[in-house]
N, C-alpha and C. Protein backbone atom coordinates (compact mmCIF):
# COMPACT_ATOMS: atom_id res chain seq x y z
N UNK A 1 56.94 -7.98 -19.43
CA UNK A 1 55.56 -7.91 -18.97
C UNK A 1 55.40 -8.67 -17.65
N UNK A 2 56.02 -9.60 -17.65
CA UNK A 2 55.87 -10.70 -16.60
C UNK A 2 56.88 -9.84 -15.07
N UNK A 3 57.37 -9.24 -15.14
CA UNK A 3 58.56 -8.23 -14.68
C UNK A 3 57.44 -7.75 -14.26
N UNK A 4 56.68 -6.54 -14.91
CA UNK A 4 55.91 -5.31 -14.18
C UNK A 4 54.89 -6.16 -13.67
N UNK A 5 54.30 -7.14 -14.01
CA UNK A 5 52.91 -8.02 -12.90
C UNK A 5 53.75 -8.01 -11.70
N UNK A 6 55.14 -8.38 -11.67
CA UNK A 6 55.67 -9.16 -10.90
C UNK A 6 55.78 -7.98 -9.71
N UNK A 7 56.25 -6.63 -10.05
CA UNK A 7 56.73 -5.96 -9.43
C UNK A 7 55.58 -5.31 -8.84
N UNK A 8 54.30 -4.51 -9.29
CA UNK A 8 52.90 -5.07 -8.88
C UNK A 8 52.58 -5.33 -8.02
N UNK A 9 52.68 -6.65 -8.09
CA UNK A 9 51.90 -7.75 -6.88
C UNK A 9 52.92 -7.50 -5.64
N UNK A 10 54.71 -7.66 -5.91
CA UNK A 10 55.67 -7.31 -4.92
C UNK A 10 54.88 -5.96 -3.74
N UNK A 11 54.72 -4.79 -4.54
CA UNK A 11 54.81 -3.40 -4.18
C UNK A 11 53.03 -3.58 -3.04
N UNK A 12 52.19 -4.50 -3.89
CA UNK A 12 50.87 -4.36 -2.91
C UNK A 12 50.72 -5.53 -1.60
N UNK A 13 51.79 -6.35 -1.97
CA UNK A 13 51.84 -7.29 -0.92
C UNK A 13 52.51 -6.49 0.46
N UNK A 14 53.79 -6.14 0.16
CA UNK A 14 54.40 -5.03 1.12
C UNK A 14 53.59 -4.04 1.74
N UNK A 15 52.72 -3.29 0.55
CA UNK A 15 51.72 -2.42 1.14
C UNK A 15 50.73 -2.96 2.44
N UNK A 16 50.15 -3.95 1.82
CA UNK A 16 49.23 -4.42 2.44
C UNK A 16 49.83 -4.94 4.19
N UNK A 17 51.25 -5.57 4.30
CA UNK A 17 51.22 -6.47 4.92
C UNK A 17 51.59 -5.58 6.08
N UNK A 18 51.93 -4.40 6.56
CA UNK A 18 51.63 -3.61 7.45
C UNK A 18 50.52 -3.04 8.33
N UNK A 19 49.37 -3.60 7.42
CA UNK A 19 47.88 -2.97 7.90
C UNK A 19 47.70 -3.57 9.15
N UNK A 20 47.92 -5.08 9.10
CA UNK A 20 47.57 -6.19 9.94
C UNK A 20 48.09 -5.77 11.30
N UNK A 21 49.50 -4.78 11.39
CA UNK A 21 50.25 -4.78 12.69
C UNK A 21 49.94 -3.28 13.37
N UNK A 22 48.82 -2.66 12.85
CA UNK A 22 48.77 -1.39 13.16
C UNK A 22 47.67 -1.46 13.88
N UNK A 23 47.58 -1.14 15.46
CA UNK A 23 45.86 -0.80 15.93
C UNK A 23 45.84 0.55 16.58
N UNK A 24 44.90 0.99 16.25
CA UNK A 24 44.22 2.47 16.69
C UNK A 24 43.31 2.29 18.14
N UNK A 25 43.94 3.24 18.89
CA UNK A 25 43.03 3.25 20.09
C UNK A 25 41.27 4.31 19.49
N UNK A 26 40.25 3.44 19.84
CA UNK A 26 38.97 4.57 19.75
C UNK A 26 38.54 4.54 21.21
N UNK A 27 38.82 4.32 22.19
CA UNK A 27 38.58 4.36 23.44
C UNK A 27 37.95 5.66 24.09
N UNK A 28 38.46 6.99 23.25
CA UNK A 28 37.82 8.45 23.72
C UNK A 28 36.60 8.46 22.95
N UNK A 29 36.58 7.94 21.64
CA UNK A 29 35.65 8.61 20.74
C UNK A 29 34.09 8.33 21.14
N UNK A 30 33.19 9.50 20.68
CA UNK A 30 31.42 9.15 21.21
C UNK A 30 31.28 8.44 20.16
N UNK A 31 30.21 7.42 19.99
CA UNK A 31 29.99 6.94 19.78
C UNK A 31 28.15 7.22 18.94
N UNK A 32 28.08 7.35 17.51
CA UNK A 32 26.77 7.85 16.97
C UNK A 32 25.79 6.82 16.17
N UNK A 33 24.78 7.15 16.69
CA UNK A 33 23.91 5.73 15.80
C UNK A 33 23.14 6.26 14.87
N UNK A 34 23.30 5.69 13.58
CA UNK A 34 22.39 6.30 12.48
C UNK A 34 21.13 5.73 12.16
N UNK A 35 19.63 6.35 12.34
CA UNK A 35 19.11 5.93 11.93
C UNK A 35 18.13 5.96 10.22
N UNK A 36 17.81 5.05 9.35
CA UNK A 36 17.41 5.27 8.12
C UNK A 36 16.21 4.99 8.82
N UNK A 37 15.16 6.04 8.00
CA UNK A 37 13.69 5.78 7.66
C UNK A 37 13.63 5.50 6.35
N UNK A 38 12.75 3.98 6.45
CA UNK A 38 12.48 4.08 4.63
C UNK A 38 11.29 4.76 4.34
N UNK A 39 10.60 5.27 3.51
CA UNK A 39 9.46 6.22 3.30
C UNK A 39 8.47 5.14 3.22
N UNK A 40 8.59 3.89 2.90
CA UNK A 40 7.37 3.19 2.23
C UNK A 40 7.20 2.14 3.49
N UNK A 41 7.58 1.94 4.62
CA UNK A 41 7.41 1.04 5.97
C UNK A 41 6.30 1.36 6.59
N UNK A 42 5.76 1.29 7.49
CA UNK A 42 4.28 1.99 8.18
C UNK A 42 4.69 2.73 8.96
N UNK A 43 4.19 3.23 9.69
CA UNK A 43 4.93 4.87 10.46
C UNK A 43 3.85 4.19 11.81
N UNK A 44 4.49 4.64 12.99
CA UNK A 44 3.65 4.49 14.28
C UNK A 44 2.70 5.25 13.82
N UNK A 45 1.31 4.82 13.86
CA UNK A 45 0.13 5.89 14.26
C UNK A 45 -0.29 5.77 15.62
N UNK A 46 -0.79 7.10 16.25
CA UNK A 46 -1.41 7.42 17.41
C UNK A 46 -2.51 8.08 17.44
N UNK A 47 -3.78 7.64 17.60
CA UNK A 47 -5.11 8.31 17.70
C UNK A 47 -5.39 9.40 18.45
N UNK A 48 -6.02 10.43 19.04
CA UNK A 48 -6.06 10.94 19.98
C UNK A 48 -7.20 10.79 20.80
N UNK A 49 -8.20 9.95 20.64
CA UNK A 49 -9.21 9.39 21.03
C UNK A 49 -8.28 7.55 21.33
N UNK A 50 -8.15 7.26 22.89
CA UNK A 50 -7.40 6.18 23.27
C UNK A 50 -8.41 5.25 23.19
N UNK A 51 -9.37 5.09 22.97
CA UNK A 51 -10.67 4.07 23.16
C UNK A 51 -10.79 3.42 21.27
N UNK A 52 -10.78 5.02 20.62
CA UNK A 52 -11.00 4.64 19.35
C UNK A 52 -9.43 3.93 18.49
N UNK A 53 -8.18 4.40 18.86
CA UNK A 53 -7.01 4.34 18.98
C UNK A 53 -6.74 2.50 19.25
N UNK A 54 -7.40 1.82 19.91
CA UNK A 54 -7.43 0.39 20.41
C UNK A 54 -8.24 -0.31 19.28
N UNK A 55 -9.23 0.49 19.32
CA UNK A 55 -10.15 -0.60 17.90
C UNK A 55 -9.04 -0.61 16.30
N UNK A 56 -8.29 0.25 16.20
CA UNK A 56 -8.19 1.09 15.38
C UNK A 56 -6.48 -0.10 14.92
N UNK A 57 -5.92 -0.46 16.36
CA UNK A 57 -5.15 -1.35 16.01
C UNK A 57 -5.72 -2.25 15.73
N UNK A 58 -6.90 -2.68 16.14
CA UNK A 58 -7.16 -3.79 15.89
C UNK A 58 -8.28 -4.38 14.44
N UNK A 59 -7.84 -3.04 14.40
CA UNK A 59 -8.82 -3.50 12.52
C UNK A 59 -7.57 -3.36 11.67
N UNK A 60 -6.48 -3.17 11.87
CA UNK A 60 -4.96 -3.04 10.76
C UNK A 60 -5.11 -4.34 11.14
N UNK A 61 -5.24 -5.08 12.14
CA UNK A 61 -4.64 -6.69 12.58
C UNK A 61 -5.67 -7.71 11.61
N UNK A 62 -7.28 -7.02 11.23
CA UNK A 62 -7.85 -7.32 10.92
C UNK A 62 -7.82 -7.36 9.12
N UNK A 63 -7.57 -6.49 8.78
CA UNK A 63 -7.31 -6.16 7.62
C UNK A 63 -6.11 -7.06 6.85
N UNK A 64 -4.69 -7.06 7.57
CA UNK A 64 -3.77 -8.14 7.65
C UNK A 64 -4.17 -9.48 7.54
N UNK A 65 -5.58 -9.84 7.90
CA UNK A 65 -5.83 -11.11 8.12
C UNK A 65 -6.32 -11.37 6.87
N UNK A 66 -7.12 -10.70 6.21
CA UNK A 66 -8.14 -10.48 5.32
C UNK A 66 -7.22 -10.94 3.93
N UNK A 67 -5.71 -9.90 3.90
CA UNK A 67 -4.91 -9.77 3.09
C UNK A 67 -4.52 -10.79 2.88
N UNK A 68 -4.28 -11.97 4.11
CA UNK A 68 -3.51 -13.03 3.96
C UNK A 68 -4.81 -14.14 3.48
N UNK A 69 -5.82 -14.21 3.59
CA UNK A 69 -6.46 -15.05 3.71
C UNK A 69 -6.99 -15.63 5.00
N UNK A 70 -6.73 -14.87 6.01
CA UNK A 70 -6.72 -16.08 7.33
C UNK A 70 -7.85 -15.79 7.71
N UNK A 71 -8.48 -16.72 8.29
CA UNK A 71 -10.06 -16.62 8.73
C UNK A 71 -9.86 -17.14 10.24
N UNK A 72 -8.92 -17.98 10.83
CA UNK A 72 -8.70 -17.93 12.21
C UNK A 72 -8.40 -16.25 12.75
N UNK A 73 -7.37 -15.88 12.19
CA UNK A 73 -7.16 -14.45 12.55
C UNK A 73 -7.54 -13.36 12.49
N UNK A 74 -8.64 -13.47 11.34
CA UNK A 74 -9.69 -12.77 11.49
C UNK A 74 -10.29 -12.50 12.36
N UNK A 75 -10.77 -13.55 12.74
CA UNK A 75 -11.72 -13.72 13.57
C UNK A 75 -11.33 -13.25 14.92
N UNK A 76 -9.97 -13.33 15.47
CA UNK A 76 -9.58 -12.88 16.62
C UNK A 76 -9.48 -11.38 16.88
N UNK A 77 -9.32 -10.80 15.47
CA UNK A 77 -8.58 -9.50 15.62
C UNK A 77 -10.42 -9.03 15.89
N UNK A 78 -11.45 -9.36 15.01
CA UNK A 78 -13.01 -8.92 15.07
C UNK A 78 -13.15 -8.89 16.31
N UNK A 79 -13.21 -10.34 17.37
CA UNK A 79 -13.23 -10.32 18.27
C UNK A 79 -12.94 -8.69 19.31
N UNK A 80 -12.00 -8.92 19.16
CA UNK A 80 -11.29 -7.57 19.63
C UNK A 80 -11.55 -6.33 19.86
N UNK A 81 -11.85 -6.46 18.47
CA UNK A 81 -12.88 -4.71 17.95
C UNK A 81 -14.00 -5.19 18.29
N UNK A 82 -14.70 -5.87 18.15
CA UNK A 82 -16.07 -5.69 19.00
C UNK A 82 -15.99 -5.62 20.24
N UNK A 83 -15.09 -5.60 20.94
CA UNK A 83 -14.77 -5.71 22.24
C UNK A 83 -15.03 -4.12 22.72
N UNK A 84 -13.66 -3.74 21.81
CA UNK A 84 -13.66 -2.05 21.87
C UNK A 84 -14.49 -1.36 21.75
N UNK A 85 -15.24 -1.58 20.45
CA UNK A 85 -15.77 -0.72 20.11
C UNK A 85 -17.17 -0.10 20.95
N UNK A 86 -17.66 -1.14 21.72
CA UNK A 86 -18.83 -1.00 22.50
C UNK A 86 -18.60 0.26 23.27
N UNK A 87 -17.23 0.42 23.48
CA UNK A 87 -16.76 1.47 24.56
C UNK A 87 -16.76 3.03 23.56
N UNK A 88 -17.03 2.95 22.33
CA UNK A 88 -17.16 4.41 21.33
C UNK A 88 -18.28 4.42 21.50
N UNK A 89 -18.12 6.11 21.19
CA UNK A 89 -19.74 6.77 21.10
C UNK A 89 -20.05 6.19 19.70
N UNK A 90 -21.63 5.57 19.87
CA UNK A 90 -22.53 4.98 18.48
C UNK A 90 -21.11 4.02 17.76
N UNK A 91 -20.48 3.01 18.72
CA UNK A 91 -19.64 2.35 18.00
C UNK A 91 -20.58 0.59 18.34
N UNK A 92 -21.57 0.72 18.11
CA UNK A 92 -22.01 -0.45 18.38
C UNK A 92 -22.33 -0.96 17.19
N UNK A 93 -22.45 -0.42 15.98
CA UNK A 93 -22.62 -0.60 14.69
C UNK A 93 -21.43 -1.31 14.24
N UNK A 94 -20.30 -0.73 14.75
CA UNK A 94 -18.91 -1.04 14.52
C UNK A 94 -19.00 -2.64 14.96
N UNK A 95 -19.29 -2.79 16.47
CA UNK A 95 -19.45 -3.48 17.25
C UNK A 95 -20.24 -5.15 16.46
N UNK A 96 -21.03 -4.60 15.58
CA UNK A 96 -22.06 -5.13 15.14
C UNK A 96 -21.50 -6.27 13.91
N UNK A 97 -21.18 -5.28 13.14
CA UNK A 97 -20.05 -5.68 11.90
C UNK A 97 -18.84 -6.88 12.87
N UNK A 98 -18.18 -6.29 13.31
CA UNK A 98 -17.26 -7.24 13.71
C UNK A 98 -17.51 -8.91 14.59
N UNK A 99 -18.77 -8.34 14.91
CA UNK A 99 -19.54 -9.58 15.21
C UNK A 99 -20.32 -10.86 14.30
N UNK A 100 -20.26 -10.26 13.01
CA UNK A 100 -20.06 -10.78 11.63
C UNK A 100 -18.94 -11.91 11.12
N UNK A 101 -17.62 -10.65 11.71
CA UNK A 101 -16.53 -11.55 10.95
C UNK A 101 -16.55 -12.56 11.90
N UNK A 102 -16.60 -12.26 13.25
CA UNK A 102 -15.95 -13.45 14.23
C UNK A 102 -16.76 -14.61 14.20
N UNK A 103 -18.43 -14.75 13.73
CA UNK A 103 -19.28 -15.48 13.59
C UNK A 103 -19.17 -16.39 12.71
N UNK A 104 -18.28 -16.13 11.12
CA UNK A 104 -18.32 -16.75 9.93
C UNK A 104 -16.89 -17.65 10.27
N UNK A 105 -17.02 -18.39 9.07
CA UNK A 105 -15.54 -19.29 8.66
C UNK A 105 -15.85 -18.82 7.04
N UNK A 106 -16.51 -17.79 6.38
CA UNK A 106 -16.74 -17.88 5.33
C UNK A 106 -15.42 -16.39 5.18
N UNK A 107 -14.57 -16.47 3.89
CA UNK A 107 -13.68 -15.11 4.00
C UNK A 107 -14.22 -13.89 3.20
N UNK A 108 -15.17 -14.64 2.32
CA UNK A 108 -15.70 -13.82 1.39
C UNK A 108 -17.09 -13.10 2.60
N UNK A 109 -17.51 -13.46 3.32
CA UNK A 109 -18.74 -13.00 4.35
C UNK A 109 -17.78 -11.65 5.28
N UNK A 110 -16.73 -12.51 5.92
CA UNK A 110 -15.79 -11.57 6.53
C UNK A 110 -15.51 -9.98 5.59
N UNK A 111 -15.25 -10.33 4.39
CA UNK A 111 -14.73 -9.24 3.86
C UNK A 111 -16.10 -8.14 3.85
N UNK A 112 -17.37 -8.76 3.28
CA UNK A 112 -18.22 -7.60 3.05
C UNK A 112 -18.21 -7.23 4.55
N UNK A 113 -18.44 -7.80 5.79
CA UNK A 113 -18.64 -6.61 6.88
C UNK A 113 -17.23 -6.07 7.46
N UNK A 114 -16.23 -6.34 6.91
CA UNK A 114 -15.16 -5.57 7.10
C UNK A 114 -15.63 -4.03 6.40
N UNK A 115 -15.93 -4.29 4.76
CA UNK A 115 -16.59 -2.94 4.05
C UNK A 115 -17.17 -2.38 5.26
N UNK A 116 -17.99 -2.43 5.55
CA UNK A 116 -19.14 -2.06 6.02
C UNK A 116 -18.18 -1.45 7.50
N UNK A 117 -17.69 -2.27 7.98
CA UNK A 117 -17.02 -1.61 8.97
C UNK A 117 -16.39 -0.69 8.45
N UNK A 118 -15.43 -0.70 7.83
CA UNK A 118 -14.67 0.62 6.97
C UNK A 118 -15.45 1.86 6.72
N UNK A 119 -16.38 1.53 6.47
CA UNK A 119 -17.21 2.90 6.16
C UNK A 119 -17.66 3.46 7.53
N UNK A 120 -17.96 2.82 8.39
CA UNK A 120 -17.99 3.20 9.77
C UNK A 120 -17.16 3.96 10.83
N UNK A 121 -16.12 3.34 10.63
CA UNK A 121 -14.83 4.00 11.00
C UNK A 121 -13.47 4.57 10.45
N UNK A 122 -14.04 5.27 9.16
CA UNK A 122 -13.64 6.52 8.75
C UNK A 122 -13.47 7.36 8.77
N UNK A 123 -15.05 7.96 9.27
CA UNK A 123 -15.02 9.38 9.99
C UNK A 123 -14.77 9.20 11.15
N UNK A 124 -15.15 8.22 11.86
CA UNK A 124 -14.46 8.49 13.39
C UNK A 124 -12.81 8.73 13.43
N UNK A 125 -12.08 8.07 12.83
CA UNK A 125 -10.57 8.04 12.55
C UNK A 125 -10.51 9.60 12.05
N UNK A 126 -11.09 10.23 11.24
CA UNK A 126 -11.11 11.84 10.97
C UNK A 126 -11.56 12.37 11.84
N UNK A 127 -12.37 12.35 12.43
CA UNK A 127 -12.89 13.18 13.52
C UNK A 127 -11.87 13.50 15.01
N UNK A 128 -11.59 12.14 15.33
CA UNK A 128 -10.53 12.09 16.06
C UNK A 128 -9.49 13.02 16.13
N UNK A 129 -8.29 12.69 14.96
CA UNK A 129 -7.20 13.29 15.05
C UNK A 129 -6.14 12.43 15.49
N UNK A 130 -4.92 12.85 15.03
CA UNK A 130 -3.67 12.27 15.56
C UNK A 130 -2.47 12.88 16.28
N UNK A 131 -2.25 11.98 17.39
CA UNK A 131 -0.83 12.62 18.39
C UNK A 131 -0.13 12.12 17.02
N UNK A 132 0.08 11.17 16.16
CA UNK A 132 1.56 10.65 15.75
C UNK A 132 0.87 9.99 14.34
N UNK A 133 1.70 10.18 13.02
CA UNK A 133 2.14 9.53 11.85
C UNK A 133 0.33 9.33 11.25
N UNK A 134 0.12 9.08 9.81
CA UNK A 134 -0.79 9.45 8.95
C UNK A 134 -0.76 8.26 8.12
N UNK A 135 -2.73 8.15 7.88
CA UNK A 135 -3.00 6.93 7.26
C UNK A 135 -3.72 7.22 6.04
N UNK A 136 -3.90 6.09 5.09
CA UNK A 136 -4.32 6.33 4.75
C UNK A 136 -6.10 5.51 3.92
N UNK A 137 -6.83 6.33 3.01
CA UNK A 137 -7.74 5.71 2.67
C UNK A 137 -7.80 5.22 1.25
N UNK A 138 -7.98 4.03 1.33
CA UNK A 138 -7.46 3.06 0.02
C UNK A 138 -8.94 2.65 -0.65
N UNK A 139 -8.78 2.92 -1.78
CA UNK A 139 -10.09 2.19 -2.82
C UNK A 139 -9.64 1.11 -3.64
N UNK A 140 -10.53 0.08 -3.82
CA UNK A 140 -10.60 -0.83 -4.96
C UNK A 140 -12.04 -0.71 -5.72
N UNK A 141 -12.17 -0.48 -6.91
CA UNK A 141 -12.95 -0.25 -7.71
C UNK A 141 -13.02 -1.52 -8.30
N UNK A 142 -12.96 -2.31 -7.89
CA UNK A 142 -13.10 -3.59 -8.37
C UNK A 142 -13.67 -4.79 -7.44
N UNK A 143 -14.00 -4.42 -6.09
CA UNK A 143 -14.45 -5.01 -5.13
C UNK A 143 -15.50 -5.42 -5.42
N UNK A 144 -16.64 -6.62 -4.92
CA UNK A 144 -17.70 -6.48 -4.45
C UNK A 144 -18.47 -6.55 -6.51
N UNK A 145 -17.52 -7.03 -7.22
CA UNK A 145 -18.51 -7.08 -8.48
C UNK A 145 -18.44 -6.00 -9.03
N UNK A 146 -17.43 -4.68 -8.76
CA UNK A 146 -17.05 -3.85 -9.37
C UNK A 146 -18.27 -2.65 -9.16
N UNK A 147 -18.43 -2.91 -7.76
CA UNK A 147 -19.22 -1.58 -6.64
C UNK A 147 -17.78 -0.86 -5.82
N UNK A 148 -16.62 -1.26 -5.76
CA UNK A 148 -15.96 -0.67 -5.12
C UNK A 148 -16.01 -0.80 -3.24
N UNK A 149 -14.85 -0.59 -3.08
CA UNK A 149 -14.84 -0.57 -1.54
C UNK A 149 -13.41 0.03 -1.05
N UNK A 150 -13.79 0.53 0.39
CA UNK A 150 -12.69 1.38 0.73
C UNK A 150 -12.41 1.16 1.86
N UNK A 151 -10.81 1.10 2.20
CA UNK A 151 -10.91 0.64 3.93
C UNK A 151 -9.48 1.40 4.69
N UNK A 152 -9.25 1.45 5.72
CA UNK A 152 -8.09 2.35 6.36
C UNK A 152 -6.91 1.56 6.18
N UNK A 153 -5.51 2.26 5.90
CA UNK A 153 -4.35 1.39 5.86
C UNK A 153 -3.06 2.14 6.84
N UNK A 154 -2.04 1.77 7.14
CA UNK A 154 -1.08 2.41 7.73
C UNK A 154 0.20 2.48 6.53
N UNK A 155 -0.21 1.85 5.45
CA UNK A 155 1.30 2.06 4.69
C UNK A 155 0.43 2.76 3.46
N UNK A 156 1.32 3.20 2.27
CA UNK A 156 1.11 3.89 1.39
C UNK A 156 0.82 2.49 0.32
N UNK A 157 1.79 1.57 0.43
CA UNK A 157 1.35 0.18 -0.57
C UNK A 157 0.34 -0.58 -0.30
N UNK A 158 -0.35 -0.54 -1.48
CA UNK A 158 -1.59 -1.25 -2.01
C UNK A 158 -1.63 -2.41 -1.26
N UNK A 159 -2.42 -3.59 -0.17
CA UNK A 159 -2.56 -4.63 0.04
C UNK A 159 -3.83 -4.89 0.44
N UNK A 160 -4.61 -5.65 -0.73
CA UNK A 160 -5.78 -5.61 -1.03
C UNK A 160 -6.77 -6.33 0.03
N UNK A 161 -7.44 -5.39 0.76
CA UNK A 161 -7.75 -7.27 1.76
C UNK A 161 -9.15 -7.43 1.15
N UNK A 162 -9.80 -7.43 0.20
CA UNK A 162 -10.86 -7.61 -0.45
C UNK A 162 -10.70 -8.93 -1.59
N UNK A 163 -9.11 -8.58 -1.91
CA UNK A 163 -9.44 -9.93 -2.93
C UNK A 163 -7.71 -10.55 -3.05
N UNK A 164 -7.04 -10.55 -1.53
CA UNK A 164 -5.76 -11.06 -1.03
C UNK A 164 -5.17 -11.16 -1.86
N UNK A 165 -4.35 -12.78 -2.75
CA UNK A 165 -3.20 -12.39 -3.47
C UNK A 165 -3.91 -12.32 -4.46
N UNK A 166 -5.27 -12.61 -4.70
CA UNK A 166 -5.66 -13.12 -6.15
C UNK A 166 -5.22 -11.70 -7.13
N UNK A 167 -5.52 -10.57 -6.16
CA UNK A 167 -5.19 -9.32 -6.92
C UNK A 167 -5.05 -8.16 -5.73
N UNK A 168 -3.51 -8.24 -5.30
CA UNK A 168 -3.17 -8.22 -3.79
C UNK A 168 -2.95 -6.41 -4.21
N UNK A 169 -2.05 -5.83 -4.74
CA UNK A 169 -2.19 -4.73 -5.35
C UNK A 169 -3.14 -3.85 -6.17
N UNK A 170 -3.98 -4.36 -6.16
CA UNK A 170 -5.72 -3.59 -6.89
C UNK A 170 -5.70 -2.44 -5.94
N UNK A 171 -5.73 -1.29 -6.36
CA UNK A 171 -6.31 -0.14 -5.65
C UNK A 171 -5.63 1.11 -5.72
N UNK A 172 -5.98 2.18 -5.11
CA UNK A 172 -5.43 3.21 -4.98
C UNK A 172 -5.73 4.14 -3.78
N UNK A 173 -5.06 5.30 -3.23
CA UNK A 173 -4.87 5.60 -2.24
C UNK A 173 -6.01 6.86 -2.54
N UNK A 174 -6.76 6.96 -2.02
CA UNK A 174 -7.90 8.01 -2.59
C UNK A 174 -7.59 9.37 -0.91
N UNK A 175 -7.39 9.01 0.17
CA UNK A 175 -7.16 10.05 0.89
C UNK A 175 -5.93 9.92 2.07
N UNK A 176 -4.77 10.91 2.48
CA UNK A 176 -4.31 10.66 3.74
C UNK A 176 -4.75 11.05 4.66
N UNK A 177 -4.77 10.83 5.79
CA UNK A 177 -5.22 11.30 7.09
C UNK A 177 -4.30 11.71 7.77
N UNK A 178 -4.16 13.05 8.06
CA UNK A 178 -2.93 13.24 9.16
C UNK A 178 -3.66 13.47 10.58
């Protein structure tokens, strides 16, 4: 027994110890890059309205903030969109709301005029249209005392910005937007 281990280990050491002295020229070969999409990452979106397209990043930045808890960053991304939005047709409402979040240090104040923004710029985001990649519209039925609320997302996974980690996955995807 000790014989066939022996002879074994002999036969793969030999094998092996040739690999080390052998190199291959790839000097001709092209050279190909693979890329993976994972399905569940956020996809570039592109508005086709460039005015509404700017607010539009800047309420995902907003929403992100919401998710995390952050009320400094909130407040910057609001900033922002109220900035924009003055520049949409009847986006002064929009304008209005976001002048809300940037005003408070409260997160729970932030969130209801985020709602409120959401409902605002829904249909504009439909109306619009997209050069590039599809969003979607997310409900929590549990928002707000269990009135529900709905707001725009770029990924397909649940991230609640109504009630962050406490119940970070609450919701469901009620429409896509292509």
């Amino acid at each position: 027994m000790k014989i066939g281990i022996l002879s074994i280990l002999s036969v793969s050491l030999v094998a092996c110890g040739d690999a080390a002295t052998k190199t291959e020229d790839h000097s001709g070969h092209d050279t190909m890059t693979i890329t993976t999409v994972n399905s569940d990452s956020t996809v570039s979106v592109s508005l086709k309205d460039a005015s509404l397209n700017a607010v539009y990043q800047h309420y995902i930045h907003l929403k992100t903030a919401l998710v995390n808890g952050d009320v400094v960053e909130a407040k910057k991304a609001a900033m922002a969109i109220e900035e924009g939005a003055v520049q949409l047709t009847d986006g002064k409402a929009i304008a209005a709301e976001a002048a809300k979040v940037s005003a408070t240090s409260d997160i729970e104040t932030q969130r209801v005029a985020f709602s409120t923004m959401s409902n605002l710029l829904i249909p504009k985001v439909k109306a619009s249209g997209f050069n590039s990649g599809e969003l979607y519209v997310e409900y929590c039925p549990m928002a707000f005392n269990d009135k529900g609320a709905q707001w725009i997302s770029n990924e397909k996974e649940i991230r609640n910005p109504y009630f962050g980690d406490k119940m970070l996955t609450c919701g469901e995807i009620r429409e896509t937007l292509k």
